[in-house]
Every structure is written in structure tokens, then in C-alpha cells.
PDB file of N, CA and C in Angstrom:
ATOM      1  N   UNK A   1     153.537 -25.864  66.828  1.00  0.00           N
ATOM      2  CA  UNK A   1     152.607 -25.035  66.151  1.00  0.00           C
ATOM      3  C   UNK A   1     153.315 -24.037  65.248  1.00  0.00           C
ATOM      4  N   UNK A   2     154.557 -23.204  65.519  1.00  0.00           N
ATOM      5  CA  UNK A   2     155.328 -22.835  64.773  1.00  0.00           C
ATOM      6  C   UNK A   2     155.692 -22.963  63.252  1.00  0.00           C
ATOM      7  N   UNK A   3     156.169 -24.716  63.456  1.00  0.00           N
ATOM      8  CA  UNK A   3     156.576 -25.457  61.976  1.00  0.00           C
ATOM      9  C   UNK A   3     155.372 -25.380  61.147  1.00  0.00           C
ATOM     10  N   UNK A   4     153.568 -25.797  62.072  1.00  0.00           N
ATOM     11  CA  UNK A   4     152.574 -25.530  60.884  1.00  0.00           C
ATOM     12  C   UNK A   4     152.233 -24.241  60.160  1.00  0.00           C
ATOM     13  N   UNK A   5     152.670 -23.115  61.098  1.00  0.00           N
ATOM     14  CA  UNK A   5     151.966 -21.667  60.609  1.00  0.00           C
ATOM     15  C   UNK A   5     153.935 -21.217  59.640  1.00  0.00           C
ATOM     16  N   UNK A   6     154.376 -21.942  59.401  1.00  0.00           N
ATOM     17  CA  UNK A   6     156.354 -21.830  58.670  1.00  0.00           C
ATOM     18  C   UNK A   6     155.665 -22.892  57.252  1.00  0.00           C
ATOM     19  N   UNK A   7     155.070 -23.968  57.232  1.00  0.00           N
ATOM     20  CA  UNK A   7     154.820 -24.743  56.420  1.00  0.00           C
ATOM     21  C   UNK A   7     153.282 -23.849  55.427  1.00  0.00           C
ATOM     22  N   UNK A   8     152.580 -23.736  56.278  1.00  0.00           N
ATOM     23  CA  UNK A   8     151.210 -22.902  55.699  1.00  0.00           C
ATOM     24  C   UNK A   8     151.622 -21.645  54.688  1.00  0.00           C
ATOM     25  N   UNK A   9     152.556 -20.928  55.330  1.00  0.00           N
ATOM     26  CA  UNK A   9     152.974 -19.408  54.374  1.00  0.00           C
ATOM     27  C   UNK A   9     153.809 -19.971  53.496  1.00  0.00           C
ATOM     28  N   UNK A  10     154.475 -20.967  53.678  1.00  0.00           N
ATOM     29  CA  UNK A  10     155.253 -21.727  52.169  1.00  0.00           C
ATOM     30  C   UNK A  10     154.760 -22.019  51.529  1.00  0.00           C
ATOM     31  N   UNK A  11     153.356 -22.959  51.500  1.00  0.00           N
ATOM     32  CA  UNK A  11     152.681 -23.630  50.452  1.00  0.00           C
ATOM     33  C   UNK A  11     151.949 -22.317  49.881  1.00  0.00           C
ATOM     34  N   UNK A  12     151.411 -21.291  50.839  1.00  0.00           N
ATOM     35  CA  UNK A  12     150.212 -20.355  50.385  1.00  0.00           C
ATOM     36  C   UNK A  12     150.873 -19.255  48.948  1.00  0.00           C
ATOM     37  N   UNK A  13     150.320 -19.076  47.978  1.00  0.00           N
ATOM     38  CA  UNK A  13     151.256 -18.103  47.051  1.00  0.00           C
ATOM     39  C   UNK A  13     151.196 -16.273  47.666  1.00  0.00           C
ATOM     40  N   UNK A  14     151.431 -15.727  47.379  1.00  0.00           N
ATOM     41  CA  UNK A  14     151.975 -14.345  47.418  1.00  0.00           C
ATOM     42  C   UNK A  14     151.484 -13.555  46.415  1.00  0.00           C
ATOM     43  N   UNK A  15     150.469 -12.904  46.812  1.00  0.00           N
ATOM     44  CA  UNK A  15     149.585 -11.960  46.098  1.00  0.00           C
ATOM     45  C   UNK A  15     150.288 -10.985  44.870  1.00  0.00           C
ATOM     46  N   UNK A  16     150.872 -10.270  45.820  1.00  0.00           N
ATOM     47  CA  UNK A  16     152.039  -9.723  44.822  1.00  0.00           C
ATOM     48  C   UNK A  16     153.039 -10.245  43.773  1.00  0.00           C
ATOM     49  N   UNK A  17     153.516 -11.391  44.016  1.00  0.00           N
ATOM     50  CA  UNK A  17     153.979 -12.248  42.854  1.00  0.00           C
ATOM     51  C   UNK A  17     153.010 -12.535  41.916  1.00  0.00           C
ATOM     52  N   UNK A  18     151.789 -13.097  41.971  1.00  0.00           N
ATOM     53  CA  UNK A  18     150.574 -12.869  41.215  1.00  0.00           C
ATOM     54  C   UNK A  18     150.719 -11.994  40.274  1.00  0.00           C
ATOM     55  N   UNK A  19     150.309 -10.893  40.822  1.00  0.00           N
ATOM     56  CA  UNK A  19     150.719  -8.997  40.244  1.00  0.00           C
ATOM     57  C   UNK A  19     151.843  -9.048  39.006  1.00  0.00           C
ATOM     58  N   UNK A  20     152.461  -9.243  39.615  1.00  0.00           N
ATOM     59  CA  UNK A  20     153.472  -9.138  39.483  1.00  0.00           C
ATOM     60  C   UNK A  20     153.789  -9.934  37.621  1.00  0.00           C
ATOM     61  N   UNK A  21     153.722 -11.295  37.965  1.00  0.00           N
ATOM     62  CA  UNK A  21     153.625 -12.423  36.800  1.00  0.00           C
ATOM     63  C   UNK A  21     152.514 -11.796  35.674  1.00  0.00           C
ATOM     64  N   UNK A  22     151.529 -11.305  36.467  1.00  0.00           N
ATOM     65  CA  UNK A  22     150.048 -11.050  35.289  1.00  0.00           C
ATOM     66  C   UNK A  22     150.890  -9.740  34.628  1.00  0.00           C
ATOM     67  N   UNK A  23     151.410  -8.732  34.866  1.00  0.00           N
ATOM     68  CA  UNK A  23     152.163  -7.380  34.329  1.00  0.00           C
ATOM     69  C   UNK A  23     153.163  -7.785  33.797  1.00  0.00           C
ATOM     70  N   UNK A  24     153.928  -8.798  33.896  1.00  0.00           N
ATOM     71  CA  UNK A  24     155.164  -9.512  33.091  1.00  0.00           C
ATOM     72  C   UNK A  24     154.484 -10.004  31.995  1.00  0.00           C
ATOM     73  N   UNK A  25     153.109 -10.412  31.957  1.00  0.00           N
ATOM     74  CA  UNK A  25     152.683 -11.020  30.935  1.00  0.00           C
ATOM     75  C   UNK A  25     151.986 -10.364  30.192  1.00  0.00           C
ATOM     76  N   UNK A  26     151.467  -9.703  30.431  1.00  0.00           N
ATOM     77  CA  UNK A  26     150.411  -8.173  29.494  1.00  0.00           C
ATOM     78  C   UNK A  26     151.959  -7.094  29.261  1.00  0.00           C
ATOM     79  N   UNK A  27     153.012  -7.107  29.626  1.00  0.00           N
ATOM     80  CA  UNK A  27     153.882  -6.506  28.870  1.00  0.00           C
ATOM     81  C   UNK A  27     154.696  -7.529  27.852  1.00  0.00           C
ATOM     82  N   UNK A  28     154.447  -8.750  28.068  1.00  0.00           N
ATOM     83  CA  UNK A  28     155.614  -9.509  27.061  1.00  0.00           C
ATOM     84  C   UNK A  28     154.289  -9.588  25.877  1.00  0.00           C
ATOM     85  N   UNK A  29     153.301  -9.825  26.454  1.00  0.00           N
ATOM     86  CA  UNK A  29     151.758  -9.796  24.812  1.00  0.00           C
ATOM     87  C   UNK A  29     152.221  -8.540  24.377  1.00  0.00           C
ATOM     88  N   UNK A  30     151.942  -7.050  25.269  1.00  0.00           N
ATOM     89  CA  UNK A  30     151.880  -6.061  24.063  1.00  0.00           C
ATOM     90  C   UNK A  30     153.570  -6.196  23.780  1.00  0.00           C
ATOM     91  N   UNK A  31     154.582  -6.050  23.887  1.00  0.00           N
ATOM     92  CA  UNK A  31     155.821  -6.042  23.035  1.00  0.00           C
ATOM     93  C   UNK A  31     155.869  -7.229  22.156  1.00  0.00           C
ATOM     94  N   UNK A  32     155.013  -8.226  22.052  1.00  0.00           N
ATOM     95  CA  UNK A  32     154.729  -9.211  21.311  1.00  0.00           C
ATOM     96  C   UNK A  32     153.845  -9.040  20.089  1.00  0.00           C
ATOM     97  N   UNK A  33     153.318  -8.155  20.250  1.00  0.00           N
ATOM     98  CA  UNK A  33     151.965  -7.413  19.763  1.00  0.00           C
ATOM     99  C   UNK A  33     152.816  -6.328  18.620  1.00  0.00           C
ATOM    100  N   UNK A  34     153.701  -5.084  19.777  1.00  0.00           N
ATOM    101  CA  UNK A  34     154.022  -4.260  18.669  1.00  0.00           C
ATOM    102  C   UNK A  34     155.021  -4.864  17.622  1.00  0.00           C
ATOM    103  N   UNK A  35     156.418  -5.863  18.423  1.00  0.00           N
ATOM    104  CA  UNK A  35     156.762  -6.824  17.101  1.00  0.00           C
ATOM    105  C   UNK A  35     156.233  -6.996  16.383  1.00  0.00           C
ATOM    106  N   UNK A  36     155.241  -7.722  16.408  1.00  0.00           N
ATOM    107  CA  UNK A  36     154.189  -7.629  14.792  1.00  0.00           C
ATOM    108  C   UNK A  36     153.761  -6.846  14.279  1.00  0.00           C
ATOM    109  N   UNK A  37     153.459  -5.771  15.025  1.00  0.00           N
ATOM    110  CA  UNK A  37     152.950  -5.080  13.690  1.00  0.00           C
ATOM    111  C   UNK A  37     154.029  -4.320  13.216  1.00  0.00           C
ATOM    112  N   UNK A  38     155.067  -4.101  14.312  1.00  0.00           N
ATOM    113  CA  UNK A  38     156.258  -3.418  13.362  1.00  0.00           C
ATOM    114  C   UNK A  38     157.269  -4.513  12.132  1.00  0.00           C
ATOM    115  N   UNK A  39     156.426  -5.640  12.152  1.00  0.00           N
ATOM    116  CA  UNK A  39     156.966  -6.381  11.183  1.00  0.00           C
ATOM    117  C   UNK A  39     156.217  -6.386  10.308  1.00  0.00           C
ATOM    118  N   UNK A  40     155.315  -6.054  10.037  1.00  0.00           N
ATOM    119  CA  UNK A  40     154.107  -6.242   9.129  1.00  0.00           C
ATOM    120  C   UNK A  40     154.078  -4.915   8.287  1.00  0.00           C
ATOM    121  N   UNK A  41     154.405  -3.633   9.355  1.00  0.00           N
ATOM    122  CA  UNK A  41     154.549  -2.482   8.638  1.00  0.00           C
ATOM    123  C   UNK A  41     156.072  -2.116   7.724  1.00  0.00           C
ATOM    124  N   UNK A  42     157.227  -3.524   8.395  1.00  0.00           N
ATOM    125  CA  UNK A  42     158.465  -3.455   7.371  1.00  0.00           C
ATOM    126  C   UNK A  42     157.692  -3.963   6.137  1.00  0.00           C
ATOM    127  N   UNK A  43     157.407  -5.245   6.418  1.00  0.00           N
ATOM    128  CA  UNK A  43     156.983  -5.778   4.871  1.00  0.00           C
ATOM    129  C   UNK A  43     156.101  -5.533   3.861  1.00  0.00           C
ATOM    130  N   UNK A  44     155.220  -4.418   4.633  1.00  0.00           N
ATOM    131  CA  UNK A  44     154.295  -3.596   3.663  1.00  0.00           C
ATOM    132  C   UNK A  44     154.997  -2.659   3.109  1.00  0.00           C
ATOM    133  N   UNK A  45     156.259  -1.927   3.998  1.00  0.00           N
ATOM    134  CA  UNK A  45     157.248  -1.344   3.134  1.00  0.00           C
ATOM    135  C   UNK A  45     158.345  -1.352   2.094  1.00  0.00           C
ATOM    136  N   UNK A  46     158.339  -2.888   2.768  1.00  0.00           N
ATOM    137  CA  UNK A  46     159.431  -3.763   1.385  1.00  0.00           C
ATOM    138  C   UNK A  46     158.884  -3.748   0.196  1.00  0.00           C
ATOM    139  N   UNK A  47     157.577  -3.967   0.216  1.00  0.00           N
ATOM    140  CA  UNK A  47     156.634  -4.103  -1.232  1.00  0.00           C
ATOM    141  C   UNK A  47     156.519  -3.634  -1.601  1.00  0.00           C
ATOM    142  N   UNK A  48     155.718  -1.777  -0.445  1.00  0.00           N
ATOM    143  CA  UNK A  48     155.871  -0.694  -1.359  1.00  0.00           C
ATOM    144  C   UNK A  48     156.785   0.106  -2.028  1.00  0.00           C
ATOM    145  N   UNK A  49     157.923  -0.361  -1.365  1.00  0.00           N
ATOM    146  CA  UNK A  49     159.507   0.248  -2.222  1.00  0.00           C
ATOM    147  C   UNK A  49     159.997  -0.705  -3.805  1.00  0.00           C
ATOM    148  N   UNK A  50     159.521  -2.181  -3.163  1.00  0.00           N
ATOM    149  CA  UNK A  50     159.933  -3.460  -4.583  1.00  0.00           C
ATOM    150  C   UNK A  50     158.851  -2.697  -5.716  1.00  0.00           C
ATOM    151  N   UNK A  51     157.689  -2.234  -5.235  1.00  0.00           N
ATOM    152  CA  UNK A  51     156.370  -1.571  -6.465  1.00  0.00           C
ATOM    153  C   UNK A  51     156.892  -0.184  -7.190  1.00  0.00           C
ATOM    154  N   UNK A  52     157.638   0.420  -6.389  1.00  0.00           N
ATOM    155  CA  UNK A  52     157.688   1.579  -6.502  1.00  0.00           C
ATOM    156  C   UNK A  52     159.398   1.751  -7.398  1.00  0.00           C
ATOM    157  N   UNK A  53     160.219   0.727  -6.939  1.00  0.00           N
ATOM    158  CA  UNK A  53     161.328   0.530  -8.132  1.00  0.00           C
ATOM    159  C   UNK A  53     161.256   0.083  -9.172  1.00  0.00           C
ATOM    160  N   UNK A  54     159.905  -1.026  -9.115  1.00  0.00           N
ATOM    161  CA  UNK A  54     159.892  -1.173 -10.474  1.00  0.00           C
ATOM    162  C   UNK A  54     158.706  -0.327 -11.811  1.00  0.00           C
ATOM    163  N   UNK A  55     158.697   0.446 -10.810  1.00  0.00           N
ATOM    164  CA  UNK A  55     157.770   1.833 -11.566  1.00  0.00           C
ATOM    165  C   UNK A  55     158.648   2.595 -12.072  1.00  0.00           C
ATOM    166  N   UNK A  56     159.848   2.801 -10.911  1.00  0.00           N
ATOM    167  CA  UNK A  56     161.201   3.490 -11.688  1.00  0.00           C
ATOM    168  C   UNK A  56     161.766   3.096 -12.892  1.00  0.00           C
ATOM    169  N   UNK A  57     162.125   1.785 -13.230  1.00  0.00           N
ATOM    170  CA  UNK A  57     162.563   1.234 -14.029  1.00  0.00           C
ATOM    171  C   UNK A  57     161.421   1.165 -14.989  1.00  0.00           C
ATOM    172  N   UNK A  58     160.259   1.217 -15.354  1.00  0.00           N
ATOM    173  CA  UNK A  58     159.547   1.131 -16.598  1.00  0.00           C
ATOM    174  C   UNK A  58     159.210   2.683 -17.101  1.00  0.00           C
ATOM    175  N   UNK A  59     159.616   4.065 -16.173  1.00  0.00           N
ATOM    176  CA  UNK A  59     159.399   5.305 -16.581  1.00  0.00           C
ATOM    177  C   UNK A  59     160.556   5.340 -16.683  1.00  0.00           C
ATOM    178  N   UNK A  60     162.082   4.927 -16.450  1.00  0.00           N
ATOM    179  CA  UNK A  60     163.339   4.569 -16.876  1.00  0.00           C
ATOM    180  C   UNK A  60     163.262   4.284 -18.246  1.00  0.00           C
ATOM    181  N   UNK A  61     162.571   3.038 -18.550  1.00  0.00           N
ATOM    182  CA  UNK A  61     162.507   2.532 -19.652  1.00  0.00           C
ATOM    183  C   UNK A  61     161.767   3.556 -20.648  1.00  0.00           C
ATOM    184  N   UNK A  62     160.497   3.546 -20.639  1.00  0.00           N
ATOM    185  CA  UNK A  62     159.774   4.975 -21.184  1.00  0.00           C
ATOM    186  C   UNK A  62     160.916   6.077 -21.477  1.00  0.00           C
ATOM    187  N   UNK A  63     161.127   6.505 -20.935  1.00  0.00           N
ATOM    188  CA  UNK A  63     161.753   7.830 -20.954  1.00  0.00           C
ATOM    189  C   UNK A  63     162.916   7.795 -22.203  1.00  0.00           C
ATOM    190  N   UNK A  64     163.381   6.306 -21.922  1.00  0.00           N
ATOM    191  CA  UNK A  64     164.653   6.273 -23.343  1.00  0.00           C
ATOM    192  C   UNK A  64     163.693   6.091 -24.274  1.00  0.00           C
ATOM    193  N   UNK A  65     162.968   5.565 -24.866  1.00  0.00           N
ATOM    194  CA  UNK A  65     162.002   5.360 -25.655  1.00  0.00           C
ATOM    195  C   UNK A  65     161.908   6.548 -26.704  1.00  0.00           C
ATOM    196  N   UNK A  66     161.141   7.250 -25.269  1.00  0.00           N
ATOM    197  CA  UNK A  66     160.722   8.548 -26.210  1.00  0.00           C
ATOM    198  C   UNK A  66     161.906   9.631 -26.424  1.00  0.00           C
ATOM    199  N   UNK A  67     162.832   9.529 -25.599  1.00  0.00           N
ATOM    200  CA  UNK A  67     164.113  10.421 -26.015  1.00  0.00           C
ATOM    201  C   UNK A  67     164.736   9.671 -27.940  1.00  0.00           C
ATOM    202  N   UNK A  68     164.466   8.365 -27.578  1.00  0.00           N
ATOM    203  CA  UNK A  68     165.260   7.955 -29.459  1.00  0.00           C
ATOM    204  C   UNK A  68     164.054   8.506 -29.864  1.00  0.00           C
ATOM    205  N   UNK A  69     162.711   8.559 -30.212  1.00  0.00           N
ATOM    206  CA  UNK A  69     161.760   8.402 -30.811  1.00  0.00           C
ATOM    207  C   UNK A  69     161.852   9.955 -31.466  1.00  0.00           C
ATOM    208  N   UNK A  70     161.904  11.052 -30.060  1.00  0.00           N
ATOM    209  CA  UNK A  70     162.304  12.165 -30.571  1.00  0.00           C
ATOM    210  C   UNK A  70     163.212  12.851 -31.101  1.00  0.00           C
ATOM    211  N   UNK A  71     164.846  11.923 -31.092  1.00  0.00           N
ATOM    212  CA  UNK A  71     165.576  11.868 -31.800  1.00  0.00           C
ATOM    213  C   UNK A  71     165.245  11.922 -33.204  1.00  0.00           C
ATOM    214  N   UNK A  72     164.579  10.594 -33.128  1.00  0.00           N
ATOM    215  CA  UNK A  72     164.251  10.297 -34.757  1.00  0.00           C
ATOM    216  C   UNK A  72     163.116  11.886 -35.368  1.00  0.00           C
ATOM    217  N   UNK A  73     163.041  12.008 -34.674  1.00  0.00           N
ATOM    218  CA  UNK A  73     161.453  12.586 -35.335  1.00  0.00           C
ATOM    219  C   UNK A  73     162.222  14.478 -35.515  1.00  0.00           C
ATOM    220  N   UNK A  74     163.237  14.395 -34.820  1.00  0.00           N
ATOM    221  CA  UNK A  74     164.393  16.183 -34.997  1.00  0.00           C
ATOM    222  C   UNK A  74     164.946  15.563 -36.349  1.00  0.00           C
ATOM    223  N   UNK A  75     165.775  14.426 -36.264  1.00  0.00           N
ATOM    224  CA  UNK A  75     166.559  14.014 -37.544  1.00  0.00           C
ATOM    225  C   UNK A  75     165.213  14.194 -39.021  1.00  0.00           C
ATOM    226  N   UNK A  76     164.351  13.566 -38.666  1.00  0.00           N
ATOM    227  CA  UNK A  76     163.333  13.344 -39.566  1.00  0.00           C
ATOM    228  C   UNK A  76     162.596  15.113 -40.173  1.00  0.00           C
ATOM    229  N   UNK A  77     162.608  15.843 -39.159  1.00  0.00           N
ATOM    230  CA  UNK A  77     162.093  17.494 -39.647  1.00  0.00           C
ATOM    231  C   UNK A  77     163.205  18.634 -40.090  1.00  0.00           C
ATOM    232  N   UNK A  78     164.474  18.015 -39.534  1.00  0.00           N
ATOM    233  CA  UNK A  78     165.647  18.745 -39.865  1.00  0.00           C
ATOM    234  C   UNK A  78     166.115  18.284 -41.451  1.00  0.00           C
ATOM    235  N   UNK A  79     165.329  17.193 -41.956  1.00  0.00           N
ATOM    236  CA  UNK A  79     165.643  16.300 -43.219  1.00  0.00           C
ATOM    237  C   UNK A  79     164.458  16.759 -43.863  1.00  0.00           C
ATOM    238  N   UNK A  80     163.657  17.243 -43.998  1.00  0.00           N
ATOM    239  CA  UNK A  80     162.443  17.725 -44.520  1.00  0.00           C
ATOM    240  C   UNK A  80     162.467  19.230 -44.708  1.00  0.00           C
ATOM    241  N   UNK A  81     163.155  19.674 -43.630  1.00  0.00           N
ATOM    242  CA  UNK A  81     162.817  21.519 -44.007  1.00  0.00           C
ATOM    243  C   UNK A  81     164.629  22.028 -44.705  1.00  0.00           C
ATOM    244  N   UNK A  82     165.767  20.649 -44.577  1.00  0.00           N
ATOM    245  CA  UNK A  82     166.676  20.983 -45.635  1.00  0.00           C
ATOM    246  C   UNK A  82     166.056  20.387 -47.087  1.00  0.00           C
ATOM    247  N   UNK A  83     165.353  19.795 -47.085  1.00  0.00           N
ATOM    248  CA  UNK A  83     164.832  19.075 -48.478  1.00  0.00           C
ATOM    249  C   UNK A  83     163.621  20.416 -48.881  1.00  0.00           C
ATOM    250  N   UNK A  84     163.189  21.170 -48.417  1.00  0.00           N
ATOM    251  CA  UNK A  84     161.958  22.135 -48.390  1.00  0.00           C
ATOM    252  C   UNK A  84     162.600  23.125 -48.848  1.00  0.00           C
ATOM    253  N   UNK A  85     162.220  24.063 -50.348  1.00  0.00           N
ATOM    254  CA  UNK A  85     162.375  25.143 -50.438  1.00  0.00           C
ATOM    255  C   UNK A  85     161.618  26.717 -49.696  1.00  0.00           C
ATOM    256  N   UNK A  86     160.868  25.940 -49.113  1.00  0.00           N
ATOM    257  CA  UNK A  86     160.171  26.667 -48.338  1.00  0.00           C
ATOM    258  C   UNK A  86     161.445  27.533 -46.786  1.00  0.00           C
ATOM    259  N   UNK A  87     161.590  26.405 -46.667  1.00  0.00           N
ATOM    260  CA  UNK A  87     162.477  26.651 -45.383  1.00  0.00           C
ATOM    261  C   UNK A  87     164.060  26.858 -46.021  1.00  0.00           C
ATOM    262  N   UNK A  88     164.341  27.224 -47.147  1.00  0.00           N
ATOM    263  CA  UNK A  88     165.555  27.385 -47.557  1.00  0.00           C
ATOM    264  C   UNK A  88     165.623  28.611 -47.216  1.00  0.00           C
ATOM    265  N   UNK A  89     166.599  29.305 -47.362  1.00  0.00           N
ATOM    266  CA  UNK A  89     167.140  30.644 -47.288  1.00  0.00           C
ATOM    267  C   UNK A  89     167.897  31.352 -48.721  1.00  0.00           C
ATOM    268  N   UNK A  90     166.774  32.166 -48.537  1.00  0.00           N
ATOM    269  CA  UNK A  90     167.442  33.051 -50.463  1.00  0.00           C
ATOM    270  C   UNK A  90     168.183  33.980 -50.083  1.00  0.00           C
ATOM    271  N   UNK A  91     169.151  34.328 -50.820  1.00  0.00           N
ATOM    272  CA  UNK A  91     169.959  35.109 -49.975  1.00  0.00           C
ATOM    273  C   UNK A  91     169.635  36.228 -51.995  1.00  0.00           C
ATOM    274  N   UNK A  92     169.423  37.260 -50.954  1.00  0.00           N
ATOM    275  CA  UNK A  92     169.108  38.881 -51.962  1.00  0.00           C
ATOM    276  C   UNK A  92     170.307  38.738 -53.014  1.00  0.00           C
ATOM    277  N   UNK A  93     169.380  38.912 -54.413  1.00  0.00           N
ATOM    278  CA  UNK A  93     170.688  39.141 -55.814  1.00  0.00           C
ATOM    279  C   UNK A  93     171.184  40.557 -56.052  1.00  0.00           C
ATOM    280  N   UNK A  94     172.382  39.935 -55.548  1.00  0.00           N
ATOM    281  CA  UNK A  94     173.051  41.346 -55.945  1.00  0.00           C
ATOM    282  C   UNK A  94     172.769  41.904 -57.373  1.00  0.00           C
ATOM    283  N   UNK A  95     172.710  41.092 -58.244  1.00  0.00           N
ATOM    284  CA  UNK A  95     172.494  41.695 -59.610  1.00  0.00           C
ATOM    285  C   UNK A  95     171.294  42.445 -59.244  1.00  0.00           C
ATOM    286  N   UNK A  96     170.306  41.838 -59.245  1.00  0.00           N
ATOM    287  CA  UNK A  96     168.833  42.421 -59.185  1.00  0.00           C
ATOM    288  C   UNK A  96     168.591  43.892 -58.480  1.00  0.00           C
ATOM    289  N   UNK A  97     169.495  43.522 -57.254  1.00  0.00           N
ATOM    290  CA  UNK A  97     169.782  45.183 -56.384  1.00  0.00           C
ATOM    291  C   UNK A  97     170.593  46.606 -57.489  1.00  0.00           C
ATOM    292  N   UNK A  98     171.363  46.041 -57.801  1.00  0.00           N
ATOM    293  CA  UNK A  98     172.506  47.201 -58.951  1.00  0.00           C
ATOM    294  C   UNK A  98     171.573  47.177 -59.523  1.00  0.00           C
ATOM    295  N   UNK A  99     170.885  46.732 -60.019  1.00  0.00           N
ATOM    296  CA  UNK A  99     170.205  47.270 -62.020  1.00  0.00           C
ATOM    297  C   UNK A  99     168.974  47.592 -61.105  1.00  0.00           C
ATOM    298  N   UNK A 100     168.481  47.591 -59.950  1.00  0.00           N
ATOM    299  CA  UNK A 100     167.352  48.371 -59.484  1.00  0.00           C
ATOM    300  C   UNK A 100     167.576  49.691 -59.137  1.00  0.00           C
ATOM    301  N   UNK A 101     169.178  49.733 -58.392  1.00  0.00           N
ATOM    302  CA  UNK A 101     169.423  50.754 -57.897  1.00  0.00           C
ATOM    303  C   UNK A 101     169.798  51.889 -59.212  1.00  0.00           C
ATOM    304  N   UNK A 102     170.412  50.979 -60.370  1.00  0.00           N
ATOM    305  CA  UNK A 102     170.860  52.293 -61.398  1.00  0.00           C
ATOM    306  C   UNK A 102     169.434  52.769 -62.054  1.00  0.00           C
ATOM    307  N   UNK A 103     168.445  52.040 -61.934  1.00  0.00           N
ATOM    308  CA  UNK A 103     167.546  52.893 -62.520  1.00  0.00           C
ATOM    309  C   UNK A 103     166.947  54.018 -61.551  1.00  0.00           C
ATOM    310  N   UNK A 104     167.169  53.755 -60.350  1.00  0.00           N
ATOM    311  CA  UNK A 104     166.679  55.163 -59.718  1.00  0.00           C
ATOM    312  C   UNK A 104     167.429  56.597 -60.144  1.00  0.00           C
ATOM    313  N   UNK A 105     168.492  55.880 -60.223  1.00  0.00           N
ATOM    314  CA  UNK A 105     169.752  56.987 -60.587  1.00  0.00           C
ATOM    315  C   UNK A 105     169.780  58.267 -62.047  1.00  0.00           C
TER     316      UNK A 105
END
């Protein structure tokens, strides 16, 4: 009677191993779980950095643009107000000063 009640607890499973297996497995899903989404939140970051360099590079680009453009456009007003008598500089006649000043005299 021994060998049957030695044979019975062998075949029968173990509650706690149960337990045990089901918590091995609801922890390997959720670390299975956050893997993904911490992979999902790299590659939403890869994209938003690949979007966001190449935003750099076209306000990169822009930016030389308008630096020649405003180049041109200093060369272009610095060539206009030396061509402008307006913007020339008269410099006071001495003659005009003496023969003003001797008539006060």
C-alpha cells in the first residue's frame, strides 16, 4: 500500500509549481510586453530625430541662402548710395568760408 500512496503523489502535480509556472509566465508576457513598447518608443525616436535632422539641414540650407542674398543686397545699397549724390559727403569750401568771413570783417 505504501508503493500506491509513493506512485499517486508522483503522478499528482503540485499546486505550487502551478503558481509558480503561471507567475513565470505573466512575468515573461509583461517583460515581453515592455520590450515592445520600449522598441517601438526607440523607433518612434529614430524618426523623430531622422525628421528633425533633416529640418536641420534645410534651415542649414535656408540660412546660407539668405546670408548670400543679403550679401548681395549690402553690395547692391553700398553701390547705390556711392553712386548717389545724395549720400555723398560735401565737405565745407574753404573759399566760400574766407570771403564770408572777410565780409563780416
Amino acid at each position: 500500500m505504501s508503493a500506491d500512496f509513493i506512485n499517486c503523489n508522483s503522478n499528482s502535480v503540485d499546486p505550487s509549481k502551478d503558481v509558480s509556472e503561471k507567475t513565470d509566465n505573466e512575468v515573461l508576457e509583461a517583460d515581453l510586453e515592455e520590450k515592445q513598447r520600449l522598441i517601438n518608443q526607440i523607433l518612434e525616436l529614430q524618426h523623430t530625430l531622422e525628421d528633425l535632422s533633416t529640418r536641420v539641414d534645410a534651415v542649414k540650407e535656408e540660412n546660407l541662402k539668405l546670408r548670400s542674398e543679403n550679401q548681395i543686397l549690402g553690395q547692391y545699397i553700398e553701390n547705390m548710395m556711392a553712386n548717389s549724390s545724395v549720400f555723398q559727403s560735401t565737405s565745407p569750401r574753404v573759399d566760400g568760408n574766407r570771403s564770408h568771413a572777410s565780409r563780416r570783417s
